[in-house]
Protein backbone atom coordinates (compact mmCIF):
# COMPACT_ATOMS: atom_id res chain seq x y z
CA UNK A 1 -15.16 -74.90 21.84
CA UNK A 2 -12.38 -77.18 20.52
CA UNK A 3 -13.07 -79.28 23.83
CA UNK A 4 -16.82 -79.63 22.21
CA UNK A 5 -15.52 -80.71 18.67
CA UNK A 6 -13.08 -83.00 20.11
CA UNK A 7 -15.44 -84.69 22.19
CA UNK A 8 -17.53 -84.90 19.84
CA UNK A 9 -14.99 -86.92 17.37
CA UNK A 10 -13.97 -89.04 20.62
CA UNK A 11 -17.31 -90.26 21.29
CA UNK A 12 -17.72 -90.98 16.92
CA UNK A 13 -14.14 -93.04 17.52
CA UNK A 14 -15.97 -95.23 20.46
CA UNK A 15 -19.60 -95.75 18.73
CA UNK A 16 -17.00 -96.83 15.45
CA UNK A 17 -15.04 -99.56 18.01
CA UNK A 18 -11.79 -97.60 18.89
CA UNK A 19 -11.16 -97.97 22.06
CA UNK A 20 -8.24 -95.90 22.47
CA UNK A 21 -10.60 -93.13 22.63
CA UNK A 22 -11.97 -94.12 25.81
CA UNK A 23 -9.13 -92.62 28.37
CA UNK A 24 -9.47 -89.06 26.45
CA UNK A 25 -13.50 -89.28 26.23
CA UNK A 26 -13.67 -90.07 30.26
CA UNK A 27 -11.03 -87.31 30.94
CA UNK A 28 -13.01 -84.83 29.00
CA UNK A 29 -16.84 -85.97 29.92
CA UNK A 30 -16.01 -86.53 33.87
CA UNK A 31 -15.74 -82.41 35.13
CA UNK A 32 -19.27 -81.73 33.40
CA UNK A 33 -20.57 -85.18 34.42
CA UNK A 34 -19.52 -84.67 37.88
CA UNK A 35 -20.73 -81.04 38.27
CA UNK A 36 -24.10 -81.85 36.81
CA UNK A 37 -24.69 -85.09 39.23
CA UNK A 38 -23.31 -83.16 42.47
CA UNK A 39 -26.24 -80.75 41.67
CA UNK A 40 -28.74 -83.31 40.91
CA UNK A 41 -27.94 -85.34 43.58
CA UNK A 42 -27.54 -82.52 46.67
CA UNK A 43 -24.34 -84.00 47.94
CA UNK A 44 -20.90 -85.04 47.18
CA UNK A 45 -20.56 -88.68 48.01
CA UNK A 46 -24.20 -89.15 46.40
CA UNK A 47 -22.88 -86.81 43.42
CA UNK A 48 -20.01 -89.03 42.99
CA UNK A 49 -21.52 -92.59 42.97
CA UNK A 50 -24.09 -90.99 40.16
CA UNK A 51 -21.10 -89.62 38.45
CA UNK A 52 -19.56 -93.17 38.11
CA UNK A 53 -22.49 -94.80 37.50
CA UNK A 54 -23.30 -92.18 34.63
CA UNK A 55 -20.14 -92.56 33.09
CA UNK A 56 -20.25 -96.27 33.38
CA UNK A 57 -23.37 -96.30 31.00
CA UNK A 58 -22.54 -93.54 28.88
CA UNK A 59 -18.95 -95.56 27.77
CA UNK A 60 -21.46 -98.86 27.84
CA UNK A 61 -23.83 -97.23 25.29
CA UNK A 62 -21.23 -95.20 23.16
CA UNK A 63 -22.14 -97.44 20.26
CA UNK A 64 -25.34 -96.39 20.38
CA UNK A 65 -24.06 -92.46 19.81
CA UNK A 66 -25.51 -90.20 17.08
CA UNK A 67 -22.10 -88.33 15.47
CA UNK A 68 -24.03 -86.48 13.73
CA UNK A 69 -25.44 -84.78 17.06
CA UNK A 70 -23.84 -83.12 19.78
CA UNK A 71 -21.72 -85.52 22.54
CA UNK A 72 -21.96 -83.06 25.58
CA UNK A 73 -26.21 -83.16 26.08
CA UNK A 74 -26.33 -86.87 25.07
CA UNK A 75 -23.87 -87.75 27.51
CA UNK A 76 -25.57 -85.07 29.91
CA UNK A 77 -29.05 -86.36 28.84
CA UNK A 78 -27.63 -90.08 30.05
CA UNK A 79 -26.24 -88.95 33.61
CA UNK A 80 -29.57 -86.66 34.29
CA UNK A 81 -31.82 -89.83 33.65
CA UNK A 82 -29.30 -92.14 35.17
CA UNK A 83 -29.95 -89.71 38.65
CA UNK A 84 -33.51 -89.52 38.57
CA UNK A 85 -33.24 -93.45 38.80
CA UNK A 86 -30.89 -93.60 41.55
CA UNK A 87 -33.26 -90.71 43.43
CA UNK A 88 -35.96 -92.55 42.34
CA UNK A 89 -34.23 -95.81 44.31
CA UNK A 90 -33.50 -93.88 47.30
CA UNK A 91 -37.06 -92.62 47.89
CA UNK A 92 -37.73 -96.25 47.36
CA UNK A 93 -35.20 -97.64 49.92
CA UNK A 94 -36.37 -95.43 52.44
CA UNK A 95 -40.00 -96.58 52.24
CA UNK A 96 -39.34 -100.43 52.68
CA UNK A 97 -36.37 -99.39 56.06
CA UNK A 98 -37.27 -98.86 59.17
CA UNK A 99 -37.75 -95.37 58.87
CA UNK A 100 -41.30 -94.00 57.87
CA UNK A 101 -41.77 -92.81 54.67
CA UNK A 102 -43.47 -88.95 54.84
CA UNK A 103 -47.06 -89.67 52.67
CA UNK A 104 -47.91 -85.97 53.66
CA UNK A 105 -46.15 -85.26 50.38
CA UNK A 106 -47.53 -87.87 48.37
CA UNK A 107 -44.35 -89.35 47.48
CA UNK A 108 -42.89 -87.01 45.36
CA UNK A 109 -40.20 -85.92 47.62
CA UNK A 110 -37.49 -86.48 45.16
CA UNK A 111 -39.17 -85.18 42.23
CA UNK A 112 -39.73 -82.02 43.72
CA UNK A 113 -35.99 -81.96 44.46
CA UNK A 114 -34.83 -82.56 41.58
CA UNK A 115 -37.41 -80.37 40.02
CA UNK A 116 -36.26 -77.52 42.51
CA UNK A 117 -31.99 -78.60 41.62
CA UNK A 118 -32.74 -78.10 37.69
CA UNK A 119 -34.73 -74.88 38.74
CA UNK A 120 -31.89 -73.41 40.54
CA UNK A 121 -29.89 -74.14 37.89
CA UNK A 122 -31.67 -72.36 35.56
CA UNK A 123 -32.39 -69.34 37.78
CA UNK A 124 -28.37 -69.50 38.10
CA UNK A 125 -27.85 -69.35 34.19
CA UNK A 126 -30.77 -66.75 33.36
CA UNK A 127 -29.30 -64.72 36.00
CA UNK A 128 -25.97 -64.78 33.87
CA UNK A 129 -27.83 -63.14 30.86
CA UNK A 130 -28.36 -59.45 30.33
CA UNK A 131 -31.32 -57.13 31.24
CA UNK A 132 -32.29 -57.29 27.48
CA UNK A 133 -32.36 -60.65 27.12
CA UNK A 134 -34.02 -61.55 30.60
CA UNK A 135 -36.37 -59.88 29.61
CA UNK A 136 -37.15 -61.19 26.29
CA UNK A 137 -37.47 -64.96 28.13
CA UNK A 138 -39.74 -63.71 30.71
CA UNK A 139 -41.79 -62.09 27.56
CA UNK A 140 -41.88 -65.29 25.69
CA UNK A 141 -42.41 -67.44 28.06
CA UNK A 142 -44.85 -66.22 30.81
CA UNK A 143 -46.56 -64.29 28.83
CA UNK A 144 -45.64 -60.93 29.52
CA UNK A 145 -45.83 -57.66 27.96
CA UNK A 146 -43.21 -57.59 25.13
CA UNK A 147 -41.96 -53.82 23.71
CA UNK A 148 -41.37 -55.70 20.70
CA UNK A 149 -43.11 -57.88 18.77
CA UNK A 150 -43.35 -60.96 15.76
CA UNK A 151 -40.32 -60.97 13.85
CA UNK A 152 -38.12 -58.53 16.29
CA UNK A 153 -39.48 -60.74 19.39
CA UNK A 154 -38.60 -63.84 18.12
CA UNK A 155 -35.05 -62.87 16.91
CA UNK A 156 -34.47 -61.75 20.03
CA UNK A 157 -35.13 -64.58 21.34
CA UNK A 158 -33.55 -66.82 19.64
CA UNK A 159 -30.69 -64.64 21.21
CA UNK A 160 -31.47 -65.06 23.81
CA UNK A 161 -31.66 -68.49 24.05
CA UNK A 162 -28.43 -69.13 22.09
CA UNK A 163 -26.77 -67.29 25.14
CA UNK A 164 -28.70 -69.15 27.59
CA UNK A 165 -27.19 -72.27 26.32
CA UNK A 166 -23.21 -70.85 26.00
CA UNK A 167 -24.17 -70.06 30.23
CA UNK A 168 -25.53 -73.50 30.99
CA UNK A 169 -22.16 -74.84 29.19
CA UNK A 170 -20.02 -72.36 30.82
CA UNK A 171 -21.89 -73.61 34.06
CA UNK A 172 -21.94 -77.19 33.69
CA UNK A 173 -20.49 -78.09 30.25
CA UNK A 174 -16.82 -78.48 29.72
CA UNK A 175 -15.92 -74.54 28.96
């Protein structure tokens, strides 16, 4: 957690001007940044050139950080949008090549990737949880048959989704 907090004050030191907290702020964002565009992007060399390309504009935009919010998902938040737009220009690219474009799918090739990347994902982290609170998630959120209910249910989940969180940042955060 002290990797959170620190990042956290690095990112507050760039938005203020000092830029000697840009080495430390790179060496602590690029493992999570990396990880997360990898995934997005199905591949390593793709993964990569998102990766640099993410951290390029989060550094570029670190004036423009909240301090009084968390660094890790707004710097995640920057890098998941900044691969959508390079998948977005690679389903582009390969409609004005050579190659034919597939129209069977209507176009939505990539989004259905990514769609299926951040599902996986997901599925990954929920499968970290325990029966209990698995089950509360599936209750709440598909609609399911809960053995508990109102106040107990949404405690519970609330849990629940505090621990979902710690696994996606175990996953692909910086613990």
């Amino acid at each position: 957690m002290s990797d959170l907090s620190e990042l956290d004050g690095l990112l507050k030191a760039l938005a203020e001007g000092h830029r000697e907290a840009f080495t430390p702020a790179f060496q602590l964002l690029w493992a999570p940044i990396s990880r997360l565009c990898t995934g997005v992007m199905g591949g390593e060399a793709d993964g990569a050139d998102a990766a640099q390309t993410s951290m390029l504009r989060i550094l570029e935009r670190a004036n423009e950080y909240d301090w009084r919010r968390p660094a890790l998902p707004w710097a995640l938040g920057i890098a998941t949008w900044e691969c959508r737009t390079l998948l977005k220009k690679k389903a582009r690219l390969r409609e004005t090549s050579d190659e034919k474009p597939d129209e069977s799918d209507g176009g939505h090739a990539a989004e259905e990737q990514e769609q299926q990347v951040l599902l996986g994902a997901a599925i990954e982290a929920l499968g970290t949880l325990s029966e209990a609170d698995q089950q509360t998630l599936i209750a709440t959120y598909w609609e399911t048959a809960s053995t508990a209910s109102g106040a107990t249910l949404r405690k519970r989940r609330a849990r629940a989704l505090t621990r979902l969180r710690d696994a996606f940042r175990r996953l692909y955060g910086l613990d």
